[in-house]
Protein backbone atom coordinates (compact mmCIF):
# COMPACT_ATOMS: atom_id res chain seq x y z
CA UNK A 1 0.00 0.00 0.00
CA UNK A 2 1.61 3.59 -0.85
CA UNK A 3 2.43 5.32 2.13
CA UNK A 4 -0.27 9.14 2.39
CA UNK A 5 2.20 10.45 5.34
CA UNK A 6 5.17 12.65 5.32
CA UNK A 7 8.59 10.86 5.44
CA UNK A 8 12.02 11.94 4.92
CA UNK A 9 12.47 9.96 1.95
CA UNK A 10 10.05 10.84 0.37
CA UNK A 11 9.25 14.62 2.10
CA UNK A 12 6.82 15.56 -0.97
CA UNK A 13 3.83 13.33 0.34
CA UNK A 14 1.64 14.40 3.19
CA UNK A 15 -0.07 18.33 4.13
CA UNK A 16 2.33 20.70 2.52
CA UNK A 17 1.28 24.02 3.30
CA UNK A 18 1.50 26.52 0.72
CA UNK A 19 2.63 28.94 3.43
CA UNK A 20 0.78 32.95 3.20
CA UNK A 21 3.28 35.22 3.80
CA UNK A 22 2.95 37.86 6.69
CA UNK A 23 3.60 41.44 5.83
CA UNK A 24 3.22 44.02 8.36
CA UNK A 25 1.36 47.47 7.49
CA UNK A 26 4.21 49.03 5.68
CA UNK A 27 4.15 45.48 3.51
CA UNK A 28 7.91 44.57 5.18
CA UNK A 29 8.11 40.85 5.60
CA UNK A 30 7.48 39.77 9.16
CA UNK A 31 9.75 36.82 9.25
CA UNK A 32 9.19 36.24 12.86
CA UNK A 33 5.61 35.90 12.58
CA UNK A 34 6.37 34.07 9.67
CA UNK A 35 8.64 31.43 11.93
CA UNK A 36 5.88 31.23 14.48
CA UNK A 37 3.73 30.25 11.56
CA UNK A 38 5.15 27.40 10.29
CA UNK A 39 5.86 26.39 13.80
CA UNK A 40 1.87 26.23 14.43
CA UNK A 41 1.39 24.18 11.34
CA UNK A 42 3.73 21.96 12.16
CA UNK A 43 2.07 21.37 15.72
CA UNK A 44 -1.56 21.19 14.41
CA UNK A 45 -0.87 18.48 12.25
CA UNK A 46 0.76 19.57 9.24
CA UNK A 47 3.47 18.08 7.84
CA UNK A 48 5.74 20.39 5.86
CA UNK A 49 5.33 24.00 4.63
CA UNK A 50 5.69 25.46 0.49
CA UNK A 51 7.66 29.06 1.11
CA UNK A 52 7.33 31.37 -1.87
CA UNK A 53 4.28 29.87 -3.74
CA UNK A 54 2.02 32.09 -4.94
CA UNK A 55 0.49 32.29 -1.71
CA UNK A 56 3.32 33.30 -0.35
CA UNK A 57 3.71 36.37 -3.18
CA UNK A 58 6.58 35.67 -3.93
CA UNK A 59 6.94 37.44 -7.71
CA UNK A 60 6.38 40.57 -5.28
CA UNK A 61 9.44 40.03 -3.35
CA UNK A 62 13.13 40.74 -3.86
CA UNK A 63 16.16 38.39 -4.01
CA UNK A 64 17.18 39.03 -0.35
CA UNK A 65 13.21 38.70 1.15
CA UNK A 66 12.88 35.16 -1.23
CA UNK A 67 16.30 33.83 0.00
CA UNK A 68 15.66 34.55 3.83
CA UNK A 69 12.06 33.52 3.73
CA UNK A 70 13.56 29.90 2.79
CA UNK A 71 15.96 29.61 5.83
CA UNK A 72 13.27 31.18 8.15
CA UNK A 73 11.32 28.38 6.92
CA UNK A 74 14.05 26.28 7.54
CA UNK A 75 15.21 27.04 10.95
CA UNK A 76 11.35 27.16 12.47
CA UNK A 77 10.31 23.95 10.81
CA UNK A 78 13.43 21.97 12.45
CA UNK A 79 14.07 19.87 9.44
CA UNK A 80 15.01 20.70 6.08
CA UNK A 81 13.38 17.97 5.01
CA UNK A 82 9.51 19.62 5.82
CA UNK A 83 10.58 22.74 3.51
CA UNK A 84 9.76 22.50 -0.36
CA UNK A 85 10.29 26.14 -1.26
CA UNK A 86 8.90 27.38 -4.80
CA UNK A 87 11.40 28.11 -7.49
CA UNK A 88 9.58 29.65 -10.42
CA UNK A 89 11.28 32.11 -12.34
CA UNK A 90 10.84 33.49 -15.58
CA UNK A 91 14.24 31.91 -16.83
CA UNK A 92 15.34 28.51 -15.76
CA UNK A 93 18.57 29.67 -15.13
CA UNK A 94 16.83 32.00 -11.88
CA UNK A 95 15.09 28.82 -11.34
CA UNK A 96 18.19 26.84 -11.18
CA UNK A 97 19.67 28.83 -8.59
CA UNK A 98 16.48 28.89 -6.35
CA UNK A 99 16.61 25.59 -6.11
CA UNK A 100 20.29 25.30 -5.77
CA UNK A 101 19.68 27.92 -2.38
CA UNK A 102 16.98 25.46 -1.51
CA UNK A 103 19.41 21.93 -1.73
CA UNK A 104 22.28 24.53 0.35
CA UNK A 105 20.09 25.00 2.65
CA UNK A 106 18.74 21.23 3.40
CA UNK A 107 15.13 21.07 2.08
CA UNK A 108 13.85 18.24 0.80
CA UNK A 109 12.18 19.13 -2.48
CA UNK A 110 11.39 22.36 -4.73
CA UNK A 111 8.04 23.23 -6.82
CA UNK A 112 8.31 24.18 -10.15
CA UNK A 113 6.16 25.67 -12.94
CA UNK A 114 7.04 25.21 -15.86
CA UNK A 115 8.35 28.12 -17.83
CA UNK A 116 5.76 31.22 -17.79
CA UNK A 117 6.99 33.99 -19.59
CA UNK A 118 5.75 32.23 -22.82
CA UNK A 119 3.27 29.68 -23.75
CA UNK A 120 6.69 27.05 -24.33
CA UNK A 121 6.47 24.19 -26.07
CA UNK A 122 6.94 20.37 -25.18
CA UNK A 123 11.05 20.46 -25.74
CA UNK A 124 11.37 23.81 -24.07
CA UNK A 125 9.09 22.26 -21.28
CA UNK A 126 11.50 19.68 -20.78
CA UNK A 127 14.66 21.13 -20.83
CA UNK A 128 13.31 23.14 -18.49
CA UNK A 129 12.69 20.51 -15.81
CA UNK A 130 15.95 18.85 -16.75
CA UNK A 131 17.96 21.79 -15.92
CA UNK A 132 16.66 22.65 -12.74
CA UNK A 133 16.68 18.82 -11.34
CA UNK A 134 20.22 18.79 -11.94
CA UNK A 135 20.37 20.87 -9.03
CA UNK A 136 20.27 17.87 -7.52
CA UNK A 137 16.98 18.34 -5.01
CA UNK A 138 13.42 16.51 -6.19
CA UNK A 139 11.39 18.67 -8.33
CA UNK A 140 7.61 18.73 -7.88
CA UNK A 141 5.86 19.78 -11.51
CA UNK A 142 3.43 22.43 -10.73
CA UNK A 143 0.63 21.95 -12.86
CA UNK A 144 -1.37 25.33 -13.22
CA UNK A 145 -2.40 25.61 -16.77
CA UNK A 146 -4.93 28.61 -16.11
CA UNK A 147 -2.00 30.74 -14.81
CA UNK A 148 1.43 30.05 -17.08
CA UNK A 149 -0.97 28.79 -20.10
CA UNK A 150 1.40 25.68 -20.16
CA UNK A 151 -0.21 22.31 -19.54
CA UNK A 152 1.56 19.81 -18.70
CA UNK A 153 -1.01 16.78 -19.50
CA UNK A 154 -0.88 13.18 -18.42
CA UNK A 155 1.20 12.41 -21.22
CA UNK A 156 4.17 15.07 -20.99
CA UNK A 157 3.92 14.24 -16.78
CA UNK A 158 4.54 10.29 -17.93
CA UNK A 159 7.62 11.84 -20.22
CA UNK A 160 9.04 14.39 -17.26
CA UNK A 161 9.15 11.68 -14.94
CA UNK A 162 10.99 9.26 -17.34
CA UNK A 163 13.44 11.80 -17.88
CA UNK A 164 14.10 11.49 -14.27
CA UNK A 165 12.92 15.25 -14.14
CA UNK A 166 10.07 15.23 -11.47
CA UNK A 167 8.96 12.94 -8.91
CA UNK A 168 5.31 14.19 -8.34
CA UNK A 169 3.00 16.87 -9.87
CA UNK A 170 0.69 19.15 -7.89
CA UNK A 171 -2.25 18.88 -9.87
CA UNK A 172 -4.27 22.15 -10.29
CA UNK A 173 -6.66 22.14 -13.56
CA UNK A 174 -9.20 20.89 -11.27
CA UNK A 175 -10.39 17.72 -13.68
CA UNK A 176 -10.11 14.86 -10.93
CA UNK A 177 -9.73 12.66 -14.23
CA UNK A 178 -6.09 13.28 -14.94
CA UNK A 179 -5.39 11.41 -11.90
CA UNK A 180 -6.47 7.92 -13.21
CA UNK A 181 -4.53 8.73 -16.72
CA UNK A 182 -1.25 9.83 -14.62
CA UNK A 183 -1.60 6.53 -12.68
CA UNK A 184 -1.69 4.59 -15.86
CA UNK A 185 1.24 6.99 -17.73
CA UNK A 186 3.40 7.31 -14.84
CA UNK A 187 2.85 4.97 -12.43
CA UNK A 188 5.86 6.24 -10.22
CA UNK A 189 5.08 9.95 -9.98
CA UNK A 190 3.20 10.80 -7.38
CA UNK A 191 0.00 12.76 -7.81
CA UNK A 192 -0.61 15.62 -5.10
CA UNK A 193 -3.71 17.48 -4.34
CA UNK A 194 -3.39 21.03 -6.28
CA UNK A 195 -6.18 22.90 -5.18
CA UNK A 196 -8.45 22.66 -1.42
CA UNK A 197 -11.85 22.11 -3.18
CA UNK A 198 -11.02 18.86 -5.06
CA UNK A 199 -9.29 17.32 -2.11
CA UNK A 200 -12.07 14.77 -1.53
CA UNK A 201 -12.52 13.56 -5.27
CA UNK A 202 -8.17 12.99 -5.75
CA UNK A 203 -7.44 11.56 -2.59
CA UNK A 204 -10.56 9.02 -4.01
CA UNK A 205 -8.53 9.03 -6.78
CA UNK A 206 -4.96 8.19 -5.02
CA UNK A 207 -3.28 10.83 -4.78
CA UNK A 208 -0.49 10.69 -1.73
CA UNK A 209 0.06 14.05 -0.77
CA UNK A 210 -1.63 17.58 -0.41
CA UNK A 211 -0.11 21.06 -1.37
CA UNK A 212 -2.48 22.96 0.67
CA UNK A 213 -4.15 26.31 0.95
CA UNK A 214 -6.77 26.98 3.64
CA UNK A 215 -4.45 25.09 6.67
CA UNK A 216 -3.15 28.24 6.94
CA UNK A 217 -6.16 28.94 8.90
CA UNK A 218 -7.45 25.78 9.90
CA UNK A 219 -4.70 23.40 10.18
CA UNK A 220 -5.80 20.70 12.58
CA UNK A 221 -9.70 20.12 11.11
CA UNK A 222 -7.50 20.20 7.77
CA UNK A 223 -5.06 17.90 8.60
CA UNK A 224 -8.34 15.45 10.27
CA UNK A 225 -9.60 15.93 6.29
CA UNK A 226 -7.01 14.73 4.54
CA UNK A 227 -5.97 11.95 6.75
CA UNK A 228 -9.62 10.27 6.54
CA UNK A 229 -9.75 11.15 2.63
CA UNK A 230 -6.86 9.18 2.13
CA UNK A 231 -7.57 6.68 3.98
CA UNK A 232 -11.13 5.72 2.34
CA UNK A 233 -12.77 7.28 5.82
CA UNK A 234 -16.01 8.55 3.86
CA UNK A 235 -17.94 8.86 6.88
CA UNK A 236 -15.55 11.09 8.21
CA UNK A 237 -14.20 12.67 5.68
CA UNK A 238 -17.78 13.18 3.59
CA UNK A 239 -19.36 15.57 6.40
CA UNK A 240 -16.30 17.40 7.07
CA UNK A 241 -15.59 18.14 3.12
CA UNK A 242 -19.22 19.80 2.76
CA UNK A 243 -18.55 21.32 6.04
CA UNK A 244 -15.42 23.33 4.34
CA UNK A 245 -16.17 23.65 1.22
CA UNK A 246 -17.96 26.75 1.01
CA UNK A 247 -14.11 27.68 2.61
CA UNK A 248 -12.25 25.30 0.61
CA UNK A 249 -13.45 26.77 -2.97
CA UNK A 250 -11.93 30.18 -2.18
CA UNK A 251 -8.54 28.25 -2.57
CA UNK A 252 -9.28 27.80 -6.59
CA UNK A 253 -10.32 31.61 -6.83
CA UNK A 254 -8.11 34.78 -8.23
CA UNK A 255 -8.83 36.42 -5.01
CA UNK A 256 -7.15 33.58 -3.13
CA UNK A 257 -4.56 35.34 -1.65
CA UNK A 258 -6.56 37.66 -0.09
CA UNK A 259 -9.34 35.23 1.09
CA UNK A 260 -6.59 32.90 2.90
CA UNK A 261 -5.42 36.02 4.95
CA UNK A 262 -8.66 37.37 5.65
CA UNK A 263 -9.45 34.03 7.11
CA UNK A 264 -6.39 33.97 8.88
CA UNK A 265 -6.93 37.13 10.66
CA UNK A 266 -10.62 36.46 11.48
CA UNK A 267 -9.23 33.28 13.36
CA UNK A 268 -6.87 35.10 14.84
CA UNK A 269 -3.96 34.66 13.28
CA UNK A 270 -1.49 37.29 10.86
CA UNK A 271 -2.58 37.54 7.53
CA UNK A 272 -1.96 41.00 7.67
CA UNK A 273 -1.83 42.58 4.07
CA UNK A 274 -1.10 41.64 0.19
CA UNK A 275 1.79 43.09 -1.82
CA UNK A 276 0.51 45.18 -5.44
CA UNK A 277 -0.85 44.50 -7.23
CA UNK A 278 -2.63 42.65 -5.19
CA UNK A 279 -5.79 44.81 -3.73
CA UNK A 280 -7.85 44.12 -0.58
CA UNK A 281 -11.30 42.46 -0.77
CA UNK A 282 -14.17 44.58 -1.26
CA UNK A 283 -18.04 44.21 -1.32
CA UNK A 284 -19.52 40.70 -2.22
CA UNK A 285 -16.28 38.97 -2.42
CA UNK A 286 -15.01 40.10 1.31
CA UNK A 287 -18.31 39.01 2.67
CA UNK A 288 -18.40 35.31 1.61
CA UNK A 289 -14.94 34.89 2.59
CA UNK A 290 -15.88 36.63 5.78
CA UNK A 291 -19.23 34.37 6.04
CA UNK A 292 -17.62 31.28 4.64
CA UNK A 293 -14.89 31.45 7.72
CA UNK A 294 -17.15 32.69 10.87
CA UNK A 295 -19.42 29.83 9.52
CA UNK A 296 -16.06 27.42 9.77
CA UNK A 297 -15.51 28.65 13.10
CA UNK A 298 -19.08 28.47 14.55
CA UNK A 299 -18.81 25.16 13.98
CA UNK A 300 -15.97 24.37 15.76
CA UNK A 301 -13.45 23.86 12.94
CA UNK A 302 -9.54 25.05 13.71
C-alpha cells in the first residue's frame, strides 16, 4: 500500500502548506511571525510547509526577502526535510539557482512551474525541468495551466518523470480525471492534491500528498480531512468536506490570496496585508470569505 504520510524519503507526500506570507502594514516581511507560523502548522498536524508559492507572493518580493524567507522556513520547521520552497522564475537559469539555495540549505524538495513567460512548447518544457533537477533536489511539476498557459497533460507528466525530471505533480486544472490517466502513464510519480476544493474527489482518486491552501487557517480540522480522505474514511471525511467547502473553494479563486489572509486574521492569526498589485477584498467577495470562515468557526473547525 503507498504510504499518504510525510517521510524523509520521500518529504513531498503528506499536508504541505503553501505557506501565506505575513507582511506588516508598511508590507515589510514579518519573518518572525512568519517562523511562528510554520511552527503552528507543524504542531496542528501539518506536515511540511511550500515558502514562496504564490500564496506566499513571492513574484512581489526581492532576491534578499525570497532567499531569507527559505531559511526562516528552515530554521522554524526543524528539518530541512519539511521545507519544499517554490522556485519559479521566468528563466530557468533564476530557477536553477532557487533551487540550488533550496538543496544549500537542506530542504527536501522544490516546486516548479514550468516556464511562464511564454506559452513554451513540449522540448522547451522539458529542458526546463531537466535543468533545474540537476540541481540535484526533487522537483515537484506544478501543474497550473490557467496561470502560465502551459499544460503539462498526463502524457508530458509520464515523459518528465521518465526523464528522471520530477517525482510528483501538484495537480491544479481541477479535472479529478487526470489522476487515473497519470496513474496509468506514470505509475511512479506521485500525484498531489493542487487545489483545497477537489481534495475529496483525488485523494478518491490516489493521490499521496496535499499542497495545501486553507491550513493556513485551519490546520488541525485540515489535517483530520485529509488523513480520513486518504484513507477511504467517507464517513468522516464526507461531512467534514461539505462542512469546508464553502471555505475550501476560495482556494481555486483569483482572489485567493486575499481570502486565505482574511481568514487567517478572522481566526486570529497574521494575515496582515497583500503586496501590489494585489488589492484588498471589497463588497460581495469580502463578505463570503468573511461568512464562509465565521461559519467554519461556529462550527468548531480550527
Amino acid at each position: 500500500m503507498t504510504s499518504t504520510s510525510w517521510n524523509p524519503d520521500r518529504p513531498w507526500r503528506g499536508i504541505m502548506v503553501a505557506t501565506a506570507l505575513p507582511l506588516r502594514d508598511d508590507l515589510s516581511v514579518d519573518h518572525d511571525a512568519y517562523a511562528e507560523h510554520v511552527r503552528w502548522l507543524i504542531d496542528n498536524g501539518c506536515d511540511g510547509v511550500v515558502p514562496n508559492g504564490s500564496l506566499g507572493e513571492y513574484q512581489t518580493l526581492t532576491v534578499e526577502e525570497r532567499a531569507r524567507v527559505v531559511r526562516t522556513a528552515v530554521e522554524a520547521a526543524g528539518d530541512g526535510a519539511r521545507v519544499m520552497p517554490g522556485v519559479a522564475a521566468y528563466g530557468s537559469a533564476e530557477a536553477r539557482r532557487w533551487a540550488e539555495q533550496a538543496a544549500e540549505a537542506g530542504c527536501g524538495s522544490v516546486l516548479l512551474l514550468p516556464p511562464n513567460a511564454y506559452r513554451a512548447d513540449e522540448r522547451a518544457v522539458r529542458a526546463h525541468y531537466a535543468y533545474v533537477a540537476e540541481a540535484g533536489v526533487p522537483v515537484v511539476a506544478y501543474n497550473n495551466p490557467i496561470d502560465t498557459k502551459v499544460d503539462l497533460t498526463p502524457a508530458l507528466l509520464a515523459r518528465l518523470h521518465g526523464d528522471g525530471s520530477v517525482v510528483a505533480v501538484k495537480e491544479f486544472t481541477g479535472d479529478v480525471r487526470r489522476a487515473y490517466e497519470i496513474a496509468e502513464l506514470a505509475p511512479g510519480l506521485d500525484p498531489l492534491i493542487g487545489a483545497d476544493d477537489v481534495l475529496l474527489e483525488l485523494a478518491i482518486a490516489g493521490a499521496v500528498g496535499w499542497i495545501a491552501g486553507y491550513p493556513n487557517a485551519f490546520p488541525a480540522t485540515c489535517a483530520q480531512l485529509y488523513h480520513a480522505a486518504v484513507a477511504g474514511d467517507l464517513e468522516t471525511a464526507g461531512p467534514l468536506y461539505r462542512s469546508l467547502h464553502p471555505l475550501l473553494r476560495w482556494d481555486s479563486r483569483t482572489e485567493f490570496v486575499q481570502s486565505i489572509k482574511l481568514s487567517m486574521d478572522i481566526t486570529g492569526r497574521h494575515g496582515g496585508p497583500t503586496r501590489p498589485p494585489r488589492c484588498p477584498l471589497t463588497g460581495e467577495t469580502e463578505a463570503g470569505v468573511r461568512a464562509a470562515t465565521e461559519k467554519a468557526i461556529a462550527q468548531g473547525h480550527r
